[in-house]
N, C-alpha and C. Protein backbone atom coordinates (compact mmCIF):
# COMPACT_ATOMS: atom_id res chain seq x y z
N UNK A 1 -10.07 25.28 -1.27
CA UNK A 1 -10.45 25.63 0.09
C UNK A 1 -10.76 27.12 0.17
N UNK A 2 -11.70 27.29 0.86
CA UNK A 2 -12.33 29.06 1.02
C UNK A 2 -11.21 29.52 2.35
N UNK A 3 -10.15 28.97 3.32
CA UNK A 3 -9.69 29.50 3.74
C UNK A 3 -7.80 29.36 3.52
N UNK A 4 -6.95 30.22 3.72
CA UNK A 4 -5.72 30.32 3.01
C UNK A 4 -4.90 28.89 4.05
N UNK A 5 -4.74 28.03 3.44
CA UNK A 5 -3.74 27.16 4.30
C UNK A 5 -2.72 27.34 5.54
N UNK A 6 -2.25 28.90 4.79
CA UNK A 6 -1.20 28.71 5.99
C UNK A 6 -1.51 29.70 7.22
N UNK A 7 -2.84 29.76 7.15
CA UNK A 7 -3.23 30.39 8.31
C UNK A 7 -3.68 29.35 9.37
N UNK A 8 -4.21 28.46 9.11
CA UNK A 8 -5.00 27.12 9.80
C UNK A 8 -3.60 26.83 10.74
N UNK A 9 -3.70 26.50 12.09
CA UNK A 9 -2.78 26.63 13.22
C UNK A 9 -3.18 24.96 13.17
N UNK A 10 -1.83 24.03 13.41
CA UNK A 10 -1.79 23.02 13.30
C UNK A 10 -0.77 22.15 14.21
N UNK A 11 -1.09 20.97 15.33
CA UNK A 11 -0.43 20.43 16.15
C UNK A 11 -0.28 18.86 15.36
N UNK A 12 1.33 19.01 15.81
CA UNK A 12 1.99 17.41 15.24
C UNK A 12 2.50 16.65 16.68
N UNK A 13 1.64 15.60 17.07
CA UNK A 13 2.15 14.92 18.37
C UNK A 13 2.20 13.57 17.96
N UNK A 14 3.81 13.88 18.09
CA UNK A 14 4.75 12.36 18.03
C UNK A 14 6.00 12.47 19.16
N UNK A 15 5.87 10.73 19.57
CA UNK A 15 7.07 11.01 20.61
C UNK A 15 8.51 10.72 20.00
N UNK A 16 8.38 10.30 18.85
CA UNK A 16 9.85 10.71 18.06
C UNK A 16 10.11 11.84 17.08
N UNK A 17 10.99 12.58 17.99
CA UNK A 17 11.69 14.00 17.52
C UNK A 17 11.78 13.75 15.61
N UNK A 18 12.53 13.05 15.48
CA UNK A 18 12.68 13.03 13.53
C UNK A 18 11.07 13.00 12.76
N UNK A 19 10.42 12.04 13.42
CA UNK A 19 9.07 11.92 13.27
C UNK A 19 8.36 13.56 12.89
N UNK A 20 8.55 13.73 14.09
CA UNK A 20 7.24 15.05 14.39
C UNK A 20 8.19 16.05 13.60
N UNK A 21 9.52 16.39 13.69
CA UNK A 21 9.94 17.03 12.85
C UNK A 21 10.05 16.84 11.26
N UNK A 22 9.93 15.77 10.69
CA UNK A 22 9.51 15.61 9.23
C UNK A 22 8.39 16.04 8.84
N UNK A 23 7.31 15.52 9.96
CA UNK A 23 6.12 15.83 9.29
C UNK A 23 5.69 17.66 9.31
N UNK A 24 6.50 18.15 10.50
CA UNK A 24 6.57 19.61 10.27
C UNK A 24 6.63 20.62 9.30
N UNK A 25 8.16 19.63 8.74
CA UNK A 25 8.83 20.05 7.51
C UNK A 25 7.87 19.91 6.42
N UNK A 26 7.12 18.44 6.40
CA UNK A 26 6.18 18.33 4.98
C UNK A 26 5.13 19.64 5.01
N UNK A 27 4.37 19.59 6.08
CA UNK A 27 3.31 20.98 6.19
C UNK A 27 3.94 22.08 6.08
N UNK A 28 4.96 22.24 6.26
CA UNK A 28 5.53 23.87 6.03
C UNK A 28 5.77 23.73 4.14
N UNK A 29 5.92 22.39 4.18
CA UNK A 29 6.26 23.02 2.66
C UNK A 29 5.13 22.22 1.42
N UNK A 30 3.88 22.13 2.25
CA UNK A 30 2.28 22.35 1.67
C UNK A 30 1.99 23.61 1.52
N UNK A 31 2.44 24.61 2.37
CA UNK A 31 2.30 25.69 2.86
C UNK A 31 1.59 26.61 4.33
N UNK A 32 1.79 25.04 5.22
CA UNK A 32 0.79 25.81 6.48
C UNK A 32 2.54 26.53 7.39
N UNK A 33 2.01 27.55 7.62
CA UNK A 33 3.04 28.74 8.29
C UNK A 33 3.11 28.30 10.18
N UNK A 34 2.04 27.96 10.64
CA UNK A 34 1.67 27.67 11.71
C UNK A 34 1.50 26.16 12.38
N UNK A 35 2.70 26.42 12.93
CA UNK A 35 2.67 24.94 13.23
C UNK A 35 3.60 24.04 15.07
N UNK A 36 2.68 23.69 15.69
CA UNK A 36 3.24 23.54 16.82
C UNK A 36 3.59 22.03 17.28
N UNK A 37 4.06 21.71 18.24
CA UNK A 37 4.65 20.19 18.17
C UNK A 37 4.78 19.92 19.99
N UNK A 38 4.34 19.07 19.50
CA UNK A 38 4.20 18.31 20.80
C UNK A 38 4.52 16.74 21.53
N UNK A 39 4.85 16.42 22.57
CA UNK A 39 5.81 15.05 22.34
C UNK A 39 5.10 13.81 22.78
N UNK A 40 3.82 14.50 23.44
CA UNK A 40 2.99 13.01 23.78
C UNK A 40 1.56 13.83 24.08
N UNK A 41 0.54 13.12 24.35
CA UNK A 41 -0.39 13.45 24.25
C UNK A 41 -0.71 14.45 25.75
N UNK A 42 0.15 14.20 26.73
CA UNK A 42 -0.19 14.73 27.68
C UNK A 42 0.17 16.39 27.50
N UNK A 43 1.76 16.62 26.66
CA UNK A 43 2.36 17.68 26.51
C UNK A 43 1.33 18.24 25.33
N UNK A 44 0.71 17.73 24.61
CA UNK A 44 -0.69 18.37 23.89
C UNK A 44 -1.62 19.00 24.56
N UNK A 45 -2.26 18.44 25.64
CA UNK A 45 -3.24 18.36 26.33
C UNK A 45 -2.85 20.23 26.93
N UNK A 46 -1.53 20.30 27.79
CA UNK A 46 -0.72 21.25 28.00
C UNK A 46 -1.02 22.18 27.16
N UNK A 47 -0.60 22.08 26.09
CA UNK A 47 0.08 23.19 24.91
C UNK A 47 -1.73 23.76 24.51
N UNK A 48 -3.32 23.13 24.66
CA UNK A 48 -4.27 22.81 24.43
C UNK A 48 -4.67 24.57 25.20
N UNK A 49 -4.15 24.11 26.43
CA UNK A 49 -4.69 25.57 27.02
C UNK A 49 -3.94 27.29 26.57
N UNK A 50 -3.00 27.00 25.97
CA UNK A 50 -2.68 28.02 25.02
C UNK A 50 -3.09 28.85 23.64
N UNK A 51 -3.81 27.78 23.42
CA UNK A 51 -4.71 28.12 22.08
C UNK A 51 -5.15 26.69 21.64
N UNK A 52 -6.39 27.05 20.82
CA UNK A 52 -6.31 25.29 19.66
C UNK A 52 -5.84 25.60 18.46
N UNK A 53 -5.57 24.67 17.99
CA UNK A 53 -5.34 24.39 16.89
C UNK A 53 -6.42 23.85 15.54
N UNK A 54 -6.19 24.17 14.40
CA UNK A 54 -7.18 23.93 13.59
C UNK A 54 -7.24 22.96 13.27
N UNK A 55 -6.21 21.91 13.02
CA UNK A 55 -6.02 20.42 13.24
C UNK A 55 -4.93 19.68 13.66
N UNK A 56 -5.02 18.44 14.06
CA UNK A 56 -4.25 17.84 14.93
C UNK A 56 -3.98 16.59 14.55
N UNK A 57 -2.49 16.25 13.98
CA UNK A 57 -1.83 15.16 13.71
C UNK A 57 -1.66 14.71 14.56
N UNK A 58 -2.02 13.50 15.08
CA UNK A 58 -1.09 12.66 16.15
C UNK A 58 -0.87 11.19 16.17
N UNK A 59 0.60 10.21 16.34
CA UNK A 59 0.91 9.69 16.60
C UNK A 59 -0.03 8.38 17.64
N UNK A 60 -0.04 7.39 16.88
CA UNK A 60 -1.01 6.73 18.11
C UNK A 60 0.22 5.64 19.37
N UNK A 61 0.91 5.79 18.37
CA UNK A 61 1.83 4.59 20.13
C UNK A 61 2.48 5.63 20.50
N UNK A 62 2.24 6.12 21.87
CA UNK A 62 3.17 7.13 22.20
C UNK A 62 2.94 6.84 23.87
N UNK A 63 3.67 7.11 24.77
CA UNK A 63 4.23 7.31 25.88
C UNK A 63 4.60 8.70 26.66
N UNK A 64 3.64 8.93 27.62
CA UNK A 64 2.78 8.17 28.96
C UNK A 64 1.98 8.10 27.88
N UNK A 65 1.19 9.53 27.63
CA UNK A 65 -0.56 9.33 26.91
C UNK A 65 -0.51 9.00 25.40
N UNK A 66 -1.11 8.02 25.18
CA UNK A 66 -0.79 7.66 23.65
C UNK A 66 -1.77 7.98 22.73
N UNK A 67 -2.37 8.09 21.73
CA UNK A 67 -3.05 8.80 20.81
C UNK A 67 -4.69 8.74 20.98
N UNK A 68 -4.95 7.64 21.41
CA UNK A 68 -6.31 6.99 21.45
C UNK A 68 -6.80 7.69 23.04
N UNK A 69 -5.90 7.93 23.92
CA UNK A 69 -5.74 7.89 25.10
C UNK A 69 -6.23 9.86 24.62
N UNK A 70 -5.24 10.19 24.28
CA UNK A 70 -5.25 11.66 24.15
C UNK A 70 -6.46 12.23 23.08
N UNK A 71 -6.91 11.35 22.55
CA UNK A 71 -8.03 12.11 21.74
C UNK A 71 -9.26 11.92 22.07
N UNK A 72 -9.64 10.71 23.15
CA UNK A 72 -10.74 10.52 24.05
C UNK A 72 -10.55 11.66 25.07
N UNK A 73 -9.51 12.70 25.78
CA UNK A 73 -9.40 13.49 26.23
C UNK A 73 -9.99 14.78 25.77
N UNK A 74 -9.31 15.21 24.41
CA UNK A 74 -9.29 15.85 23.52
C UNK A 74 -10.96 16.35 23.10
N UNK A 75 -11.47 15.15 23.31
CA UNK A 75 -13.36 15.01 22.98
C UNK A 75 -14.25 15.34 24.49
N UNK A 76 -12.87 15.80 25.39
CA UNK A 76 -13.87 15.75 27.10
C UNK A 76 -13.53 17.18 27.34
N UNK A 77 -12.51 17.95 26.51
CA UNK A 77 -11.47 19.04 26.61
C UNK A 77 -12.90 20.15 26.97
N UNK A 78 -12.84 21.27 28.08
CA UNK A 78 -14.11 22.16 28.30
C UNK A 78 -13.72 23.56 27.61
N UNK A 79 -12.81 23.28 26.68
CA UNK A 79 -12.11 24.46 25.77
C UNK A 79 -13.18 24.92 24.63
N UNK A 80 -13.99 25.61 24.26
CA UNK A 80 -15.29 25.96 23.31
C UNK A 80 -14.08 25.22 21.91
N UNK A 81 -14.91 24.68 21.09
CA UNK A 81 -14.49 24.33 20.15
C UNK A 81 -13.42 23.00 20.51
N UNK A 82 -13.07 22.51 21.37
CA UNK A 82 -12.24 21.46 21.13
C UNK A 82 -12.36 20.16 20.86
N UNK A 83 -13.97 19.87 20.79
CA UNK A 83 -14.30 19.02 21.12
C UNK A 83 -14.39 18.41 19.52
N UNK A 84 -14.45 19.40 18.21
CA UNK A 84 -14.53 19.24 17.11
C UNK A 84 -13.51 19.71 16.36
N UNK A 85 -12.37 19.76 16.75
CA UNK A 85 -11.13 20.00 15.82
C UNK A 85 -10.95 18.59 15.42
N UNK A 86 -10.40 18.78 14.03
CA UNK A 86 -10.38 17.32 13.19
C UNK A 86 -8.52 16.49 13.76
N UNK A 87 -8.91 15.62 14.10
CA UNK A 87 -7.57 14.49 14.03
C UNK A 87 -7.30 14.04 13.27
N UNK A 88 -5.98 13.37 12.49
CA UNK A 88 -5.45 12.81 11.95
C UNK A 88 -4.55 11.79 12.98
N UNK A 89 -4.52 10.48 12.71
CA UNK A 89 -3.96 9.49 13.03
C UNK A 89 -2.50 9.22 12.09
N UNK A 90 -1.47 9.20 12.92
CA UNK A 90 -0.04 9.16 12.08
C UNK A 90 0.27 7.34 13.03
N UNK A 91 0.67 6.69 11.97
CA UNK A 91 0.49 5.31 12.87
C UNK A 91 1.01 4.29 11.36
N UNK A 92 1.68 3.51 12.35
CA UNK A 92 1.77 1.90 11.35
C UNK A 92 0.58 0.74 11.88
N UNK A 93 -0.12 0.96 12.81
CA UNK A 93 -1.21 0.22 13.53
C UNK A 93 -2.56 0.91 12.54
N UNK A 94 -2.91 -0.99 12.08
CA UNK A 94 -3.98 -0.77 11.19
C UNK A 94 -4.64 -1.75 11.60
N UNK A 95 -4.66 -2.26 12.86
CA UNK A 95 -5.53 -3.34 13.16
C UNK A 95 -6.57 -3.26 13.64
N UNK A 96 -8.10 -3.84 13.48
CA UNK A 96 -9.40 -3.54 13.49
C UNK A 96 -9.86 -2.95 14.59
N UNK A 97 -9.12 -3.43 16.11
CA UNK A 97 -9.60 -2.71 17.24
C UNK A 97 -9.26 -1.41 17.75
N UNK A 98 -8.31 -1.12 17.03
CA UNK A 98 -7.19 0.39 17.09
C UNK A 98 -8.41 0.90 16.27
N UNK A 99 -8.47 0.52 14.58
CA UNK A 99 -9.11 1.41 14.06
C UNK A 99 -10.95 1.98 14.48
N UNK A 100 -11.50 0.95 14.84
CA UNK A 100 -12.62 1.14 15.60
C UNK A 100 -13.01 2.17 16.74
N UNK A 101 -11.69 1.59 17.41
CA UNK A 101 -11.64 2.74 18.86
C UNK A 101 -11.53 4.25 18.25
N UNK A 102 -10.31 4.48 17.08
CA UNK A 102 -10.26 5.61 16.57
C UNK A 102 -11.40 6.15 15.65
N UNK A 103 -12.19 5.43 15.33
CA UNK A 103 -13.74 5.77 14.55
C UNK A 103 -14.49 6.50 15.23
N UNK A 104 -14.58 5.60 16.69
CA UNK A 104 -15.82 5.94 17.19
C UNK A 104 -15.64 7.10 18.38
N UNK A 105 -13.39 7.29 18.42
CA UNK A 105 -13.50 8.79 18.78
C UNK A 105 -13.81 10.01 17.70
N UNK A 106 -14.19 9.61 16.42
CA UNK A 106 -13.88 10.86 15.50
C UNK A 106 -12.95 11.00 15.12
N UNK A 107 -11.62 10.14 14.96
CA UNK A 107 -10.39 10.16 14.12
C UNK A 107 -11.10 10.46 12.43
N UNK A 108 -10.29 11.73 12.09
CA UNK A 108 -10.56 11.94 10.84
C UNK A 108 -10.49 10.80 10.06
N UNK A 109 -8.98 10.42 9.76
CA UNK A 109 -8.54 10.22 9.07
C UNK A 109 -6.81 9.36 9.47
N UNK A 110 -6.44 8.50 8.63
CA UNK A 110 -5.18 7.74 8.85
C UNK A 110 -4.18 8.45 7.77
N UNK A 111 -2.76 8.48 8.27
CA UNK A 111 -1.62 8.42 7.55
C UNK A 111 -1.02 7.70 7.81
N UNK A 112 -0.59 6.53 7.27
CA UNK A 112 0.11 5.51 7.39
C UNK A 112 1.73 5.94 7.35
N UNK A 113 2.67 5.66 8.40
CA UNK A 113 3.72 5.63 8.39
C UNK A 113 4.63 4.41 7.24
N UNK A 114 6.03 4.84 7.01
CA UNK A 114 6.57 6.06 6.46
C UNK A 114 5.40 7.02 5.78
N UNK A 115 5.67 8.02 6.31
CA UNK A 115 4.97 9.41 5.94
C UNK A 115 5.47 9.95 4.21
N UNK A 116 3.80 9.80 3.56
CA UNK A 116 4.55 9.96 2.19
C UNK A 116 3.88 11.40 2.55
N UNK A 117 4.66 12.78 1.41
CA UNK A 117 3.86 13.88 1.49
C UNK A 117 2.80 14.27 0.97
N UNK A 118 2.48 13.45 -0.26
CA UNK A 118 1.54 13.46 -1.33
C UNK A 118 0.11 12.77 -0.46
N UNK A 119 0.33 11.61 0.34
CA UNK A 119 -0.50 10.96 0.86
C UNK A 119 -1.20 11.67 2.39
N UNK A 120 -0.46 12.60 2.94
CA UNK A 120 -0.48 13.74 3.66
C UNK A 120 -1.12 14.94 3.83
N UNK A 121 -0.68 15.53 2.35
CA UNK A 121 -1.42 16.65 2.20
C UNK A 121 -2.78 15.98 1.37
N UNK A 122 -2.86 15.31 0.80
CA UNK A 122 -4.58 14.81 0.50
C UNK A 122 -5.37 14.27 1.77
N UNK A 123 -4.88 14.02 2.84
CA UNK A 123 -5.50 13.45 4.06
C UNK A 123 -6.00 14.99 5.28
N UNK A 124 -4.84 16.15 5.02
CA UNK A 124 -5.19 17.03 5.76
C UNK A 124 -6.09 18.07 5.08
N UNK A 125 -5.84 18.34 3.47
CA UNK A 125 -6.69 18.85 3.13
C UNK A 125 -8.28 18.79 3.45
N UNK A 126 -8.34 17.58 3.02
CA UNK A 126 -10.09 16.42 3.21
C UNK A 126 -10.09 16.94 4.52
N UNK A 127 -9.35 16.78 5.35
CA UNK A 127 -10.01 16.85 7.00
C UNK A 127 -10.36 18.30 6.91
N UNK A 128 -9.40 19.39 6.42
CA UNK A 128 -10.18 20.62 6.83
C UNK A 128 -10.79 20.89 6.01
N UNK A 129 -11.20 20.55 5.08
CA UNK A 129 -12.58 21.03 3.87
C UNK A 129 -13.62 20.32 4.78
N UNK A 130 -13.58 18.86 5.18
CA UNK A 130 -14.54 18.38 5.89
C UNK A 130 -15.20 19.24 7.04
N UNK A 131 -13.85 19.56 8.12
CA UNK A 131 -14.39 20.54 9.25
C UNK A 131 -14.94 21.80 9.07
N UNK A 132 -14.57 21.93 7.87
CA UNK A 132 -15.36 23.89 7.42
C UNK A 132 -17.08 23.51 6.39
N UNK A 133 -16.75 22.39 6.18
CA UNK A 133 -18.13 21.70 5.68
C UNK A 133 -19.15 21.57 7.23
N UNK A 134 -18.61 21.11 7.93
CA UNK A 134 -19.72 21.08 9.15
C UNK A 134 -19.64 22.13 10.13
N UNK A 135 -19.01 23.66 10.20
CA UNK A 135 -19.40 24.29 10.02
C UNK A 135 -20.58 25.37 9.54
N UNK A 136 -20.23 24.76 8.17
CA UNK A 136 -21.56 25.48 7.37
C UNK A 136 -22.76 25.69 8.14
């Protein structure tokens, strides 16, 4: 990657605390330094007007706003740049109409729960080599 990992500012939205805090733990120790957390898509949406983030893990069953819910938002967001920060889908839901809906918002990419780290950091890498590829 042409830019240093642990500079890339990165949101983990899951509505279970162990959840979002594991996967914290795995990226801190990929090496991203920057890293914020959030508990549902609405408290994203929130945290959104504070800064963006360079990419965005999130949880798709979540409560009130759930992932699909929050990243069709996410794509309406009038924040310059928000509309193309890369998602990652953290989810045990692999069924054709979930995954479709998440296609045709621009979901990067899936991590299938239990969260392996190896399977993780090859999924976030790809997304931000991808997003600095369309850039170019």
């Amino acid at each position: 990657m042409n830019v240093a990992i642990g500079t890339i500012p990165i949101m983990v939205i899951d509505d279970n605390d162990f959840m979002r805090e594991t996967v914290a733990t795995m990226l801190r120790d990929i090496g991203f330094q920057v890293i914020s957390e959030a508990q549902d898509g609405n408290d994203a949406l929130r945290q959104l007007e504070q800064g963006l983030p360079g990419l965005i893990i999130c949880d798709v069953n979540m409560k009130p706003m759930d992932g699909l819910d929050f990243v069709a938002a996410l794509r309406q967001h009038p924040a310059p740049g928000a509309t193309d920060i890369p998602v990652i889908f953290l989810t045990v839901h692999t069924e054709a109409p979930i995954v479709k809906r998440a296609v045709k918002l621009g979901v990067e990419a899936y991590v299938i729960k239990p969260v392996q780290r190896k399977q993780l950091e090859a999924r976030v890498l790809t997304a931000l080599e991808n997003a600095l590829a369309r850039r170019a």
